[in-house]
Protein backbone atom coordinates (compact mmCIF):
# COMPACT_ATOMS: atom_id res chain seq x y z
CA UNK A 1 0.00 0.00 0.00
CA UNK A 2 1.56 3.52 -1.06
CA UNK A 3 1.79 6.16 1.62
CA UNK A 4 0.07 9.47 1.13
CA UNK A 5 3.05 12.34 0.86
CA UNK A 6 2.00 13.46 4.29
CA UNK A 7 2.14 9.75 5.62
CA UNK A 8 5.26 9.36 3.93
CA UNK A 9 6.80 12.82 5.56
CA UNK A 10 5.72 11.67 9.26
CA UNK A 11 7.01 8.17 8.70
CA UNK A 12 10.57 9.89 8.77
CA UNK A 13 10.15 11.40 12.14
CA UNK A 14 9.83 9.50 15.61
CA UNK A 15 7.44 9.99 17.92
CA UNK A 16 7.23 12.91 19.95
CA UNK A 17 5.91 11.68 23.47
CA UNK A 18 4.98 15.44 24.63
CA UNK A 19 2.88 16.09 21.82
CA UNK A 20 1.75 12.28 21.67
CA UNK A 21 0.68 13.49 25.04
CA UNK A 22 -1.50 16.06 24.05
CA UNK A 23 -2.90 13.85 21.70
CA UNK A 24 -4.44 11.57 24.37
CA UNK A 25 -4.94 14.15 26.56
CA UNK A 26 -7.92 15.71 23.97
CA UNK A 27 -9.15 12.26 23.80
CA UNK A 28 -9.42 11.87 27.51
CA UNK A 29 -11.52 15.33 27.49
CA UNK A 30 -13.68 14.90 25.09
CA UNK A 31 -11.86 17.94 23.47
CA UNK A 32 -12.11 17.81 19.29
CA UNK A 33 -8.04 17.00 17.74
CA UNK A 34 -7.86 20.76 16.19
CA UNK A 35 -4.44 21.04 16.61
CA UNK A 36 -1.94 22.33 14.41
CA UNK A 37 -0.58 19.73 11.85
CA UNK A 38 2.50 17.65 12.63
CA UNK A 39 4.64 19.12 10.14
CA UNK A 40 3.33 22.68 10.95
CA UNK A 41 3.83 22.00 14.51
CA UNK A 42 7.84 21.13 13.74
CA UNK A 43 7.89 24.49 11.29
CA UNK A 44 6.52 26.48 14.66
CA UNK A 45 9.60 25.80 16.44
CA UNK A 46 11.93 26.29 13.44
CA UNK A 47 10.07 29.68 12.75
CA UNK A 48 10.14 30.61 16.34
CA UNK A 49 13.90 29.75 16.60
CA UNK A 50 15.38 31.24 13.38
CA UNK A 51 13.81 34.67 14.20
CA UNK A 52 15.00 35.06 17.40
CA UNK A 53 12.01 36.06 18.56
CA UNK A 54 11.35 35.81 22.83
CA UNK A 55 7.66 37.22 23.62
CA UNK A 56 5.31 35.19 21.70
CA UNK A 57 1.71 35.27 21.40
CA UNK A 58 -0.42 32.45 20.66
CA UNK A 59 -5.04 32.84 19.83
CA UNK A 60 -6.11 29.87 20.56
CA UNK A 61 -4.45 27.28 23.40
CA UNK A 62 -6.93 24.06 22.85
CA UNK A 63 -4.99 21.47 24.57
CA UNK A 64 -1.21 22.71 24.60
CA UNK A 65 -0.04 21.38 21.18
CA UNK A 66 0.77 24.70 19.39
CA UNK A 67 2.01 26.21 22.91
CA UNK A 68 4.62 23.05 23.19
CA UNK A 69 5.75 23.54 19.61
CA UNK A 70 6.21 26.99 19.93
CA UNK A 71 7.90 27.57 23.40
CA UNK A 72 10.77 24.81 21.84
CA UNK A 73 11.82 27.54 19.78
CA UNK A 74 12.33 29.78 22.96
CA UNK A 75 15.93 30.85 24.06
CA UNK A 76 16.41 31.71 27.71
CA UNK A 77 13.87 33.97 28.92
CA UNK A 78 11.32 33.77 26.43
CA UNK A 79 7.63 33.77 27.16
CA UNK A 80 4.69 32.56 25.50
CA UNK A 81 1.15 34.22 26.12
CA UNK A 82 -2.03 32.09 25.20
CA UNK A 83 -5.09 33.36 25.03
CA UNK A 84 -8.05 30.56 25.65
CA UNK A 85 -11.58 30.96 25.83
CA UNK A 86 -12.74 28.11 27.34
CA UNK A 87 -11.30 27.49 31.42
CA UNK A 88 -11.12 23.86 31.37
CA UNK A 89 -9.55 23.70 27.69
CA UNK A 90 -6.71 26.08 29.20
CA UNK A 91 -6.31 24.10 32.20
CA UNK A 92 -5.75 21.07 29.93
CA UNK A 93 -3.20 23.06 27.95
CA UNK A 94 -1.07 23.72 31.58
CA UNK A 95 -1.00 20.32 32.23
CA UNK A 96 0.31 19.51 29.00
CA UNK A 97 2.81 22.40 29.32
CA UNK A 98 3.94 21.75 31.85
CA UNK A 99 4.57 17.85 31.47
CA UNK A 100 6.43 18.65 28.47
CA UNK A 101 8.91 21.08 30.95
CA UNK A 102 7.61 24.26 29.67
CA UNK A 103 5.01 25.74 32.47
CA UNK A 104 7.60 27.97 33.21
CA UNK A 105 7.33 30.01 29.78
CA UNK A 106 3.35 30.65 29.59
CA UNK A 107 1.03 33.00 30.79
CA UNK A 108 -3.14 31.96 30.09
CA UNK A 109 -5.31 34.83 29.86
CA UNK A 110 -9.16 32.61 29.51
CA UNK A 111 -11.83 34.44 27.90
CA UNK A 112 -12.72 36.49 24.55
CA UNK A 113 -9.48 36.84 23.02
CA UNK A 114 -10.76 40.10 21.67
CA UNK A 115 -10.89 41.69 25.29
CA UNK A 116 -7.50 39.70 26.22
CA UNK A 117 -5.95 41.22 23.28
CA UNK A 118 -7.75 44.90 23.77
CA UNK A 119 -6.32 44.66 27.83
CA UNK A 120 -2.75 43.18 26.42
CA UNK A 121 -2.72 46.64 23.89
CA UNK A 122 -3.81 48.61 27.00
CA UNK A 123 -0.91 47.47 28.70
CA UNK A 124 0.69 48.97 25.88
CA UNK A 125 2.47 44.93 25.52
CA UNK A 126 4.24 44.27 22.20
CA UNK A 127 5.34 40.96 20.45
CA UNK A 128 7.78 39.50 18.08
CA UNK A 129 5.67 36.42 17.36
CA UNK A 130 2.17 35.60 16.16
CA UNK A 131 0.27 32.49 15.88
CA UNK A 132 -3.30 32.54 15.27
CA UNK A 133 -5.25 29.36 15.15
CA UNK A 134 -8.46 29.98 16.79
CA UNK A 135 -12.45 30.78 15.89
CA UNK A 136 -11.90 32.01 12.41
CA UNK A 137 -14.82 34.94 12.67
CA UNK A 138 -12.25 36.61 14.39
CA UNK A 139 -9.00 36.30 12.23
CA UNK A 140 -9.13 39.60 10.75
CA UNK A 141 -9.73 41.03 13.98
CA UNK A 142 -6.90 39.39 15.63
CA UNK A 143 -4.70 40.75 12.62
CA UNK A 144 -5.54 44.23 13.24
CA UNK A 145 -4.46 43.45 17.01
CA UNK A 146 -1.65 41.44 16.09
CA UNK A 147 -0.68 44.46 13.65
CA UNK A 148 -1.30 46.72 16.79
CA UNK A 149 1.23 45.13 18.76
CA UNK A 150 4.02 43.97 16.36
CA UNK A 151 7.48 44.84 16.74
CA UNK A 152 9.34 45.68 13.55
CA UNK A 153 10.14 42.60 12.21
CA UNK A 154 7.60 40.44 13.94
CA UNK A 155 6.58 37.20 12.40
CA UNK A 156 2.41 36.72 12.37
CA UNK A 157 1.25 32.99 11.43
CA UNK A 158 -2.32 31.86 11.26
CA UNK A 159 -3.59 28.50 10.35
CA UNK A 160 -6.66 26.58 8.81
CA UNK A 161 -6.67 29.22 6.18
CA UNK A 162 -8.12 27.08 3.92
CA UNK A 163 -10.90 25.53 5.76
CA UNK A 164 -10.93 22.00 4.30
CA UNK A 165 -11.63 23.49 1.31
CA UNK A 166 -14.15 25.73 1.38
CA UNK A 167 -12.57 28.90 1.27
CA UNK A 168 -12.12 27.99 -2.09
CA UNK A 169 -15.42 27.05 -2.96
CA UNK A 170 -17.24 29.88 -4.09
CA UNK A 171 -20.51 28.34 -3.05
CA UNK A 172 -19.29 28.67 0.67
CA UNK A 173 -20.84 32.44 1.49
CA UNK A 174 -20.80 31.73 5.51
CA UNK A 175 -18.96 34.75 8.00
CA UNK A 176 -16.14 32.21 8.44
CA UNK A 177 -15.39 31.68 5.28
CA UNK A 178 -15.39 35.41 4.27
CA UNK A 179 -13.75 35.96 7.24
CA UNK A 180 -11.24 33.99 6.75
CA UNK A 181 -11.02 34.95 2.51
CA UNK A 182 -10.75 39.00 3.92
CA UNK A 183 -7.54 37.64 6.59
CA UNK A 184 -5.83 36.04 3.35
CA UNK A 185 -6.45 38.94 1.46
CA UNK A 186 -4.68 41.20 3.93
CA UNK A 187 -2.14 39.00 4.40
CA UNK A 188 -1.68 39.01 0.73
CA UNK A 189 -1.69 42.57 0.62
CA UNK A 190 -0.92 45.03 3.56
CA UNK A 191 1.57 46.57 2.70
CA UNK A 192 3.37 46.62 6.26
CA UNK A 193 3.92 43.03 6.06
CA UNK A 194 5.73 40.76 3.74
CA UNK A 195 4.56 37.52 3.18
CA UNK A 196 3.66 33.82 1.75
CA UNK A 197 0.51 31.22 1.97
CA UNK A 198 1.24 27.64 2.31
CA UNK A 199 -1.06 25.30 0.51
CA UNK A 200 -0.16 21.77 2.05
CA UNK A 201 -2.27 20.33 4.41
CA UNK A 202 -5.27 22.86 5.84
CA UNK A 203 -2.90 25.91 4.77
CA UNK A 204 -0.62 28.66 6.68
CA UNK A 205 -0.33 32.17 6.18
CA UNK A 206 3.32 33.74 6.79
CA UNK A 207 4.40 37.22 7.14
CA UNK A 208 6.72 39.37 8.56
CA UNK A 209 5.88 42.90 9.97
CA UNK A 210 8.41 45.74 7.94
């Protein structure tokens, strides 16, 4: 039986028991598997890593999968906010966090991330890195905040841009999907960032503030 090329691309790597940890620990919940893709998950780190960057904000916690890949790429002293909106799906998250050895870099904030993210700009708090992967009514919002709050030369990602399909589907018409269409489009073309979609598996949006 031939392996799919995503098959055949995690058949290379081993097993990661932290994030095989999160895994079970969404099962145990009764918490839906949203998480970031494998090989997106691996690309967090590297992104994370390669730009230096060391006060990172993550939309969208679900169990701790994204938060483990993306603290990994942390040098000394980074810190990762999350912003959850459900308690118990942030709780999960910590335990998973800190399992993996990496309580010590996050801060949950649990509620709207809209009023998270309005208090964080209140605070006047800025960031070098972005990732949003949460209810995608909201992405362009969270842009504009992310935007808000960028350093020069921040790095935003957001994922499930391509909603299984049907942001491609012109039949699709629902406020996520045009939500999601008007994020790509900025992405595409604000002219403060530079940047790149990914395709492969659900899709990733990549861009760097100027």
């Amino acid at each position: 039986m031939n392996l799919s090329d995503d098959q055949y691309v995690e058949s290379l790597y081993a097993e990661d028991i932290d994030l095989a940890r999160v895994k079970a620990g969404l099962a145990a919940n009764g918490m839906r598997d949203i998480s970031v893709h494998a090989g997106y998950g691996r690309l967090l780190t590297m992104l994370v890593e390669m730009s230096g960057a060391s006060e990172l904000l993550e939309i969208g916690a679900l169990g701790g999968y994204s938060g483990i890949c993306l603290a990994r790429g942390l040098g000394g002293g980074g810190t990762l906010t999350s912003l959850e909106l459900i308690p118990e799906y942030a709780e999960v998250a910590r335990v998973h966090m800190e399992a993996a050895g990496l309580g010590d870099k996050v801060t949950y904030y649990v509620g709207d991330a809209k009023e998270s993210l309005e208090k964080l700009k209140q605070e006047e708090r800025s960031f070098d890195f972005f990732f949003i992967d949460a209810d995608k009514e909201g992405y362009p919002i969270y842009l504009e905040y992310a935007l808000s709050m960028a350093k020069s030369g921040a790095v935003i990602v957001g994922d499930n841009i391509l909603l299984r399909g049907r942001t491609t589907n012109p039949d699709k018409q629902g406020p996520a999907v045009q939500a999601v269409r008007a994020f790509n489009e900025a992405i595409a073309s604000d002219e403060r960032l530079r940047s790149t979609i990914i395709p492969g598996y659900d899709g990733l949006a990549i861009a760097i503030v100027k």
